[in-house]
PDB file of N, CA and C in Angstrom:
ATOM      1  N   UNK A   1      -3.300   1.702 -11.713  1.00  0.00           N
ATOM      2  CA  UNK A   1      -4.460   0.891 -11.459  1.00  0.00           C
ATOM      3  C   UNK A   1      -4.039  -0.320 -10.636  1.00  0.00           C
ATOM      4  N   UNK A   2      -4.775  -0.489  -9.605  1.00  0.00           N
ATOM      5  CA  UNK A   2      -4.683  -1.551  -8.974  1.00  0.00           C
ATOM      6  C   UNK A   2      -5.656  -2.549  -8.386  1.00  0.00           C
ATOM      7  N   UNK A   3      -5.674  -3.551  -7.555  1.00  0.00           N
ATOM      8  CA  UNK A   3      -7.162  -4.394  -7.134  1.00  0.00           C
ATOM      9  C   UNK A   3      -6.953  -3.843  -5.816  1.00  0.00           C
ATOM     10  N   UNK A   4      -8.115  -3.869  -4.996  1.00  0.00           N
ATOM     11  CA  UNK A   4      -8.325  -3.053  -3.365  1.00  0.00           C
ATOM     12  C   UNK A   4      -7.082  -3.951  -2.731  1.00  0.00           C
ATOM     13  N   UNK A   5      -6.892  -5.235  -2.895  1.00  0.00           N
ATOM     14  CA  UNK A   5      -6.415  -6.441  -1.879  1.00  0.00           C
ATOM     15  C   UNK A   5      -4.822  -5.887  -2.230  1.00  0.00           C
ATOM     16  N   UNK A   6      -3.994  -5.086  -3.206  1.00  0.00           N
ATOM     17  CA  UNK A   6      -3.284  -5.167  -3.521  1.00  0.00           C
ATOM     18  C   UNK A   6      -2.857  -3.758  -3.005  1.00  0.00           C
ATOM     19  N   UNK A   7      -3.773  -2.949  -3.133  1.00  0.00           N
ATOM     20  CA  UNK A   7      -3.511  -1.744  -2.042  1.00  0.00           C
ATOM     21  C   UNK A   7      -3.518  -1.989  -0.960  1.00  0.00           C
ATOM     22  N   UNK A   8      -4.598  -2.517   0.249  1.00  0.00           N
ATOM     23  CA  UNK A   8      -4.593  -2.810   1.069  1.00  0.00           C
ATOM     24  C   UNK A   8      -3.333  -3.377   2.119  1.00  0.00           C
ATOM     25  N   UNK A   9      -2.996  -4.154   1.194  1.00  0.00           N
ATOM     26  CA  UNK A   9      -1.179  -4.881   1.183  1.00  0.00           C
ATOM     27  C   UNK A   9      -0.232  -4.430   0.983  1.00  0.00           C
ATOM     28  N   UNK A  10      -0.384  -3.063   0.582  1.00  0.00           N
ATOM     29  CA  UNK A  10       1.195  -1.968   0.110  1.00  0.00           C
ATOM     30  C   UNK A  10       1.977  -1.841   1.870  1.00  0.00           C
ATOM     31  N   UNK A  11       2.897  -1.963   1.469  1.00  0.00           N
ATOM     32  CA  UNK A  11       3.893  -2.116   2.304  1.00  0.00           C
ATOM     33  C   UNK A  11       5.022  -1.178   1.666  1.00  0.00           C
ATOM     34  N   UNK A  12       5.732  -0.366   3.029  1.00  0.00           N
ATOM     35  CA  UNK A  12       6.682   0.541   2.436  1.00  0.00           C
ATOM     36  C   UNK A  12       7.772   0.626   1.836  1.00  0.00           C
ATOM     37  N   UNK A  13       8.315  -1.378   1.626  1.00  0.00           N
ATOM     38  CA  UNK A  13       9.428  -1.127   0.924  1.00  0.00           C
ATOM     39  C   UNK A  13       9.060  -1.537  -0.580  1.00  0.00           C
ATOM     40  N   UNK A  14       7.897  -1.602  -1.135  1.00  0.00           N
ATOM     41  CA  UNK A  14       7.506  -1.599  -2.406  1.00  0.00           C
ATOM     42  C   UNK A  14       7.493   0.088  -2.797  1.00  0.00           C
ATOM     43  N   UNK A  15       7.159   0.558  -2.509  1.00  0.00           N
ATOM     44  CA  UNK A  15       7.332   2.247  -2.461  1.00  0.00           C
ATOM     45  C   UNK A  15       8.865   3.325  -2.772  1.00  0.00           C
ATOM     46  N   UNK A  16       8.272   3.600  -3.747  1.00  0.00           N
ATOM     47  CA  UNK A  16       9.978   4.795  -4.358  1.00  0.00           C
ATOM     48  C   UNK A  16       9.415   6.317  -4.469  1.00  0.00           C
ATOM     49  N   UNK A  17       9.038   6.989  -3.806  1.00  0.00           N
ATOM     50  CA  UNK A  17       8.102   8.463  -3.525  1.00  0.00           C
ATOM     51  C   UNK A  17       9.077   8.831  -4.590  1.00  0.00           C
ATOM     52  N   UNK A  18      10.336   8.998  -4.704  1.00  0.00           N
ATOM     53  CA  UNK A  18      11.269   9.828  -4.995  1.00  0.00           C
ATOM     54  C   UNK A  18      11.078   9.735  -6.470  1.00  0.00           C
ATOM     55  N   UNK A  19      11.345   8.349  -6.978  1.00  0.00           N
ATOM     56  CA  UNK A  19      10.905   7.979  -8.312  1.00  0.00           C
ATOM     57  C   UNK A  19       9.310   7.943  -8.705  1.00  0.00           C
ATOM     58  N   UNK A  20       8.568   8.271  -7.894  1.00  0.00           N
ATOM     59  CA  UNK A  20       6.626   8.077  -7.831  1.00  0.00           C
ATOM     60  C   UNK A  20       6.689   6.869  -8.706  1.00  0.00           C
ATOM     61  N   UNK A  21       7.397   6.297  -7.554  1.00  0.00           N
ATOM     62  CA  UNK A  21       6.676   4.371  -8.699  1.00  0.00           C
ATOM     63  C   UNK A  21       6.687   3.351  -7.064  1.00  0.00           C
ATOM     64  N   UNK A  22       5.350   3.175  -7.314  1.00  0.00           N
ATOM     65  CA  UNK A  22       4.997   1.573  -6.449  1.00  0.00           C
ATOM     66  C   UNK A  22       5.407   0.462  -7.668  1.00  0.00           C
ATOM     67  N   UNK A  23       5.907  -0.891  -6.690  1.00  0.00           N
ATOM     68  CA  UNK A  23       6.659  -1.493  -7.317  1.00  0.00           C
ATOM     69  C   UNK A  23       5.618  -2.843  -6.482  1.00  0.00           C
ATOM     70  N   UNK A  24       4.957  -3.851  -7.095  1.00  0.00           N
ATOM     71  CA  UNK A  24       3.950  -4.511  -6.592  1.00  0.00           C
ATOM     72  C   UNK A  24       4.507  -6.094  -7.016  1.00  0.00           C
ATOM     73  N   UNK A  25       5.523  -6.573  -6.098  1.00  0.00           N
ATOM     74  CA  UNK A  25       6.148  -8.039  -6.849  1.00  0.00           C
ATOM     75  C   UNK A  25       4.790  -8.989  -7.057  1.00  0.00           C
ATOM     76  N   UNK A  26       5.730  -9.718  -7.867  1.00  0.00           N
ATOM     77  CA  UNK A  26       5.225 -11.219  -8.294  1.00  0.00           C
ATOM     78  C   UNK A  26       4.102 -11.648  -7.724  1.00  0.00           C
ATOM     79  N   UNK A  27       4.988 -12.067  -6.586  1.00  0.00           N
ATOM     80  CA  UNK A  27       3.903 -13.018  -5.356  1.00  0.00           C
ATOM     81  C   UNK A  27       2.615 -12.459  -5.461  1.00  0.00           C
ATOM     82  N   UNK A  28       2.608 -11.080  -4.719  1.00  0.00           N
ATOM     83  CA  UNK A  28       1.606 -10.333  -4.574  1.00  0.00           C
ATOM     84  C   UNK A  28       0.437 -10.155  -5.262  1.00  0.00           C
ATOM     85  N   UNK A  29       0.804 -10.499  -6.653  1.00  0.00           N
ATOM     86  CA  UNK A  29      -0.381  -9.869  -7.983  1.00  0.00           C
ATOM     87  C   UNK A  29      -0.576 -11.748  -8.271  1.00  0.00           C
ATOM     88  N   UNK A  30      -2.248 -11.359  -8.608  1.00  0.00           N
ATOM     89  CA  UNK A  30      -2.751 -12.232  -9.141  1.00  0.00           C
ATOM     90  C   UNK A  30      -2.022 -13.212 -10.254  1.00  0.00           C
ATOM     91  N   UNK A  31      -1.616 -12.646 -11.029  1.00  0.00           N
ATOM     92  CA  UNK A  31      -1.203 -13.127 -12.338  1.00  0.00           C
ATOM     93  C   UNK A  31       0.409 -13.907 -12.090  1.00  0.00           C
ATOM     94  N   UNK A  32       1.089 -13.201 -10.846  1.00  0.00           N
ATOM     95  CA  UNK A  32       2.842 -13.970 -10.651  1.00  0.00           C
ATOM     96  C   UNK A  32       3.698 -12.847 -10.756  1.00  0.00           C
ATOM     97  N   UNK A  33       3.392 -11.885 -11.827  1.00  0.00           N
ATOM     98  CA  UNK A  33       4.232 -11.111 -12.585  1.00  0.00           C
ATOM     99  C   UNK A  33       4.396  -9.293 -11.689  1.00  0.00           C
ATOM    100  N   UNK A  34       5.409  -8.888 -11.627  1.00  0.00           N
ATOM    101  CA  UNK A  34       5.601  -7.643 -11.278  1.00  0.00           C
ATOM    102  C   UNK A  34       4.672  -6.885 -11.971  1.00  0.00           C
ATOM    103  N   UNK A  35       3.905  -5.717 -11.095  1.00  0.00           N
ATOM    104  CA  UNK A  35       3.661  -4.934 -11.718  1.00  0.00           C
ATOM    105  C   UNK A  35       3.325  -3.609 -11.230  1.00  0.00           C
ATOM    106  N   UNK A  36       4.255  -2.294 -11.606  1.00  0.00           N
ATOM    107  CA  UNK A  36       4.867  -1.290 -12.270  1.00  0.00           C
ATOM    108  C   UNK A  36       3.416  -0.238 -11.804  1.00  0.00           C
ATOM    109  N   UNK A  37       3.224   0.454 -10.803  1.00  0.00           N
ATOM    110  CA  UNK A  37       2.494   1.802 -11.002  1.00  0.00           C
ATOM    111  C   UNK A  37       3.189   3.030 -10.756  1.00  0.00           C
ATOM    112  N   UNK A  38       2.827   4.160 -11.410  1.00  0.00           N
ATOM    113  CA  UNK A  38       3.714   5.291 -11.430  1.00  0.00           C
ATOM    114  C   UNK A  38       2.565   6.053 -10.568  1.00  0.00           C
ATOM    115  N   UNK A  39       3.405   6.498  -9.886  1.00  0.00           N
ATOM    116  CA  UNK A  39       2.208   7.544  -8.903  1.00  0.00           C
ATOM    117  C   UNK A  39       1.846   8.800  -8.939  1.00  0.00           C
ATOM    118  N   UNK A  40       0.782   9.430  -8.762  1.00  0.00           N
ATOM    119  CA  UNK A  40       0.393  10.823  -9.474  1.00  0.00           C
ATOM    120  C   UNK A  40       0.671  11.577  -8.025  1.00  0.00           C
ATOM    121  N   UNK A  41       0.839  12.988  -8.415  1.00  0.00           N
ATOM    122  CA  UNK A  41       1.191  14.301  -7.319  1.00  0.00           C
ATOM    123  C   UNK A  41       0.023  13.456  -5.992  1.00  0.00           C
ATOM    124  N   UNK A  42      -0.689  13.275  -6.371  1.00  0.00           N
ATOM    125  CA  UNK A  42      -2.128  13.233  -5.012  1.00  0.00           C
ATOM    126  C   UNK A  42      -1.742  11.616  -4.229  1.00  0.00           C
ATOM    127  N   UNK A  43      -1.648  10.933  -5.278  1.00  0.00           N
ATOM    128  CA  UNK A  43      -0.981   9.645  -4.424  1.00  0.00           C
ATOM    129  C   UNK A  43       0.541  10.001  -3.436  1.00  0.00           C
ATOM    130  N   UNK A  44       1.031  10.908  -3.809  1.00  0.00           N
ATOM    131  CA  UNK A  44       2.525  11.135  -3.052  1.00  0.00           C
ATOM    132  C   UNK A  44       2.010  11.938  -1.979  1.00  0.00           C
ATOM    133  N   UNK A  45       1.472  12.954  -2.136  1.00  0.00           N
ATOM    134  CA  UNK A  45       0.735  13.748  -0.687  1.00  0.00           C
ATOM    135  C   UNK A  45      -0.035  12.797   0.183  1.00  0.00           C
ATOM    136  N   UNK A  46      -0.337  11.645   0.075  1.00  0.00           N
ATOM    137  CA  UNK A  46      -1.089  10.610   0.554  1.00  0.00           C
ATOM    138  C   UNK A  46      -0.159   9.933   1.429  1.00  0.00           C
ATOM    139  N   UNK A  47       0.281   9.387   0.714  1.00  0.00           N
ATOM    140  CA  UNK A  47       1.666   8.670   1.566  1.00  0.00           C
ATOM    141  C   UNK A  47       2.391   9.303   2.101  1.00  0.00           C
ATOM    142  N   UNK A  48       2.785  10.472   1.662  1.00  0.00           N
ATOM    143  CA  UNK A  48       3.688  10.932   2.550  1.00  0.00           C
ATOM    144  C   UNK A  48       2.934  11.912   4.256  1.00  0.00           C
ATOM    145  N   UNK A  49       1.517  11.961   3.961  1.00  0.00           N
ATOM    146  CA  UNK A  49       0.468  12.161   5.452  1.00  0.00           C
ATOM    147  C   UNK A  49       0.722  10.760   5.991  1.00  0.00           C
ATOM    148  N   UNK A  50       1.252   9.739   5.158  1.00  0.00           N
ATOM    149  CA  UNK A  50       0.408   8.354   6.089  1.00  0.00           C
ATOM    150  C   UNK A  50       1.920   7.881   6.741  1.00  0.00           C
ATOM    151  N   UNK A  51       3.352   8.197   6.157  1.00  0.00           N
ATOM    152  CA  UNK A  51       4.776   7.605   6.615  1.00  0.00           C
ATOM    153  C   UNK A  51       4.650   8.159   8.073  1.00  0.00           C
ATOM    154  N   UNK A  52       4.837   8.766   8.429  1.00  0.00           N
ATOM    155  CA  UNK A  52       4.695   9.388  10.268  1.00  0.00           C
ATOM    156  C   UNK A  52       3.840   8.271  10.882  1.00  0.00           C
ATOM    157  N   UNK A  53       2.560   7.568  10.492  1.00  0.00           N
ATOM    158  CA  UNK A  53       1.761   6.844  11.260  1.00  0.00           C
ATOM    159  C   UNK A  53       1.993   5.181  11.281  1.00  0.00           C
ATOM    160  N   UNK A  54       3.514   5.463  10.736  1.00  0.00           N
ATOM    161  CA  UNK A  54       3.779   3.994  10.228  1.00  0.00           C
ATOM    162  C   UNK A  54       4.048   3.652  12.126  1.00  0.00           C
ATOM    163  N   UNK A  55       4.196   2.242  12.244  1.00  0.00           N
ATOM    164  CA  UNK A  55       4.346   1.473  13.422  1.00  0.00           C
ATOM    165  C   UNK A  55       5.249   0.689  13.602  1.00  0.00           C
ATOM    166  N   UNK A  56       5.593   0.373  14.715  1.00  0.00           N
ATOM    167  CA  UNK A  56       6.951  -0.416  14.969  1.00  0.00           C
ATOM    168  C   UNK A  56       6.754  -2.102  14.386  1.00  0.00           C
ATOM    169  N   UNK A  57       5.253  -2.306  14.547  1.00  0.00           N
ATOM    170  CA  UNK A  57       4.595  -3.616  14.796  1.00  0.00           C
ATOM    171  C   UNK A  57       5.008  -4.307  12.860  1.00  0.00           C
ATOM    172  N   UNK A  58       4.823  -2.974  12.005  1.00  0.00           N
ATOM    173  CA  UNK A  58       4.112  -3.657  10.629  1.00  0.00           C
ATOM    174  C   UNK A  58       4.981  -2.285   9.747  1.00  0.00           C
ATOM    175  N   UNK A  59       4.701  -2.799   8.601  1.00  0.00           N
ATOM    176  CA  UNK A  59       5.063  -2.117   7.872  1.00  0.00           C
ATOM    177  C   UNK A  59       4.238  -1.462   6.552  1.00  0.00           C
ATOM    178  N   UNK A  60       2.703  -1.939   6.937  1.00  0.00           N
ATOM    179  CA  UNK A  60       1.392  -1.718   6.070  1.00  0.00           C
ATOM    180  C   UNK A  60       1.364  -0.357   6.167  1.00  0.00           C
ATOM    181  N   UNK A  61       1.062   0.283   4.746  1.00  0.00           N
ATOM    182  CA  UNK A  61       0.603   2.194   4.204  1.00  0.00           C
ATOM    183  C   UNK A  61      -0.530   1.938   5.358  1.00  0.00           C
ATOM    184  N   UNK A  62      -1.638   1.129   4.819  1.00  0.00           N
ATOM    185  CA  UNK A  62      -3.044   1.395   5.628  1.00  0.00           C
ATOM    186  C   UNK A  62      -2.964   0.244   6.601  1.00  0.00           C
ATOM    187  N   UNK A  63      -2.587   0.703   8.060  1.00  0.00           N
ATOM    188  CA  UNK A  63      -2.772  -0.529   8.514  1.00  0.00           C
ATOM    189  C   UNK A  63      -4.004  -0.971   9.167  1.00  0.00           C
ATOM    190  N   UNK A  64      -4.210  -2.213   9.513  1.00  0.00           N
ATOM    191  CA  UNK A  64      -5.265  -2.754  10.000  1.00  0.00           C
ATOM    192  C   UNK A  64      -5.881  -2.287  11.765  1.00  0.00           C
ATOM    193  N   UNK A  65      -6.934  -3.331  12.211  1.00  0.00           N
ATOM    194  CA  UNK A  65      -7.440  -2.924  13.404  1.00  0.00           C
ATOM    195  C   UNK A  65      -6.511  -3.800  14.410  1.00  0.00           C
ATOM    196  N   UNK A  66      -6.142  -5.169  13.799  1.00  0.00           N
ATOM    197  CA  UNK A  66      -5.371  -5.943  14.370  1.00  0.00           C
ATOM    198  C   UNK A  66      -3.778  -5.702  13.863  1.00  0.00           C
ATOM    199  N   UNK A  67      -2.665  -5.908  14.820  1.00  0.00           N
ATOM    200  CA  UNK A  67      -1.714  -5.737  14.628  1.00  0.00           C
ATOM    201  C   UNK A  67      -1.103  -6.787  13.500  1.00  0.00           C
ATOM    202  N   UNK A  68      -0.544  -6.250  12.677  1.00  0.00           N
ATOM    203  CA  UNK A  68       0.007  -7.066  11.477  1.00  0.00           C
ATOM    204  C   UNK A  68      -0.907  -7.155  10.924  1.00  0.00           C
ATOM    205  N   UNK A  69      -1.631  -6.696  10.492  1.00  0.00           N
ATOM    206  CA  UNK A  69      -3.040  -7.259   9.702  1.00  0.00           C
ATOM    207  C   UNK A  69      -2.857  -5.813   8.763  1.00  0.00           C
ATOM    208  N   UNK A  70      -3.233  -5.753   7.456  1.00  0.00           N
ATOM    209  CA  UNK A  70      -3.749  -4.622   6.460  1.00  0.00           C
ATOM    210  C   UNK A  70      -4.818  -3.932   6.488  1.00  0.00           C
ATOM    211  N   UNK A  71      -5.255  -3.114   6.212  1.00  0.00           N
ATOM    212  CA  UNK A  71      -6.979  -2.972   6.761  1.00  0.00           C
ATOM    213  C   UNK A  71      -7.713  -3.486   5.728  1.00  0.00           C
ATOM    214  N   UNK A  72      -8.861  -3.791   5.982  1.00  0.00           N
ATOM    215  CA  UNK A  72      -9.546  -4.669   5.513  1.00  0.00           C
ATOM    216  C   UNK A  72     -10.626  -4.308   4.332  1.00  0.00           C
ATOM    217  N   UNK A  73     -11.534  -4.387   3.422  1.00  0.00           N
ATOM    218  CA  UNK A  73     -12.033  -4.356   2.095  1.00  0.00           C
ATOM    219  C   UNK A  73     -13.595  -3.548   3.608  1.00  0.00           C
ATOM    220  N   UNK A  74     -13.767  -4.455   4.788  1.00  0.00           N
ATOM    221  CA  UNK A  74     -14.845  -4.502   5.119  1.00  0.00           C
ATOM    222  C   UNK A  74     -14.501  -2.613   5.934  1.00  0.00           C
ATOM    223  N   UNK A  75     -13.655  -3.052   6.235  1.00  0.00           N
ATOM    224  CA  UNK A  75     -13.381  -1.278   7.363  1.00  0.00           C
ATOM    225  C   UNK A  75     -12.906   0.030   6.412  1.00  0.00           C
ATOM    226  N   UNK A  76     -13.192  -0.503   4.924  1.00  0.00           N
ATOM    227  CA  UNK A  76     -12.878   0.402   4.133  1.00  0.00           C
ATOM    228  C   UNK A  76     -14.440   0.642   4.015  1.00  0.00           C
ATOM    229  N   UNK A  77     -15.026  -0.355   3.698  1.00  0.00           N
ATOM    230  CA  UNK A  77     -17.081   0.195   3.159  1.00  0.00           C
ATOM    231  C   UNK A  77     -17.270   0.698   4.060  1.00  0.00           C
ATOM    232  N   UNK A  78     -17.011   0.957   5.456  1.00  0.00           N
ATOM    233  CA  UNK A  78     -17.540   0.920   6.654  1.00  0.00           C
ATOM    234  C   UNK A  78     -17.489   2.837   6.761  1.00  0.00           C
ATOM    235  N   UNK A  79     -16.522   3.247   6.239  1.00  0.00           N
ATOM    236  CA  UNK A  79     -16.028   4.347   6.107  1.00  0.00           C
ATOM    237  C   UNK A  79     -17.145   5.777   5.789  1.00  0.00           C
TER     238      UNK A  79
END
């Protein structure tokens, strides 16, 4: 379980496919504190369609319209 802003923000070196655990530091989460998701078969087929489309620019799973940017809560409704 996660908040959209916190997916949105996954970046690939929080990511362990091998171990199926996203690893979501401190900073990142509301609260300060690390926190720990284990990833199911369908989340790993996900990411691993999306590693090939990664970019030189960024290092965002979903990236944005602007370079360095995440994609956004709004280009997700838009969908």
């Amino acid at each position: 379980m996660a908040r959209s802003g916190e997916v949105f923000g996954l970046v690939w070196p929080e990511l362990s496919l091998d171990e199926r655990l996203w690893i979501v530091p401190g900073p990142r989460m509301k609260g300060g504190r690390e926190h720990r998701v284990p990833l199911t078969g369908q989340a790993i087929q996900i990411l691993r369609h999306m590693k090939p489309l990664r970019t030189e620019e960024g290092q965002f799973v979903f990236p944005g319209g602007k370079q360095g940017k995440p994609l956004s809560e709004t280009s997700m409704e838009a969908s």
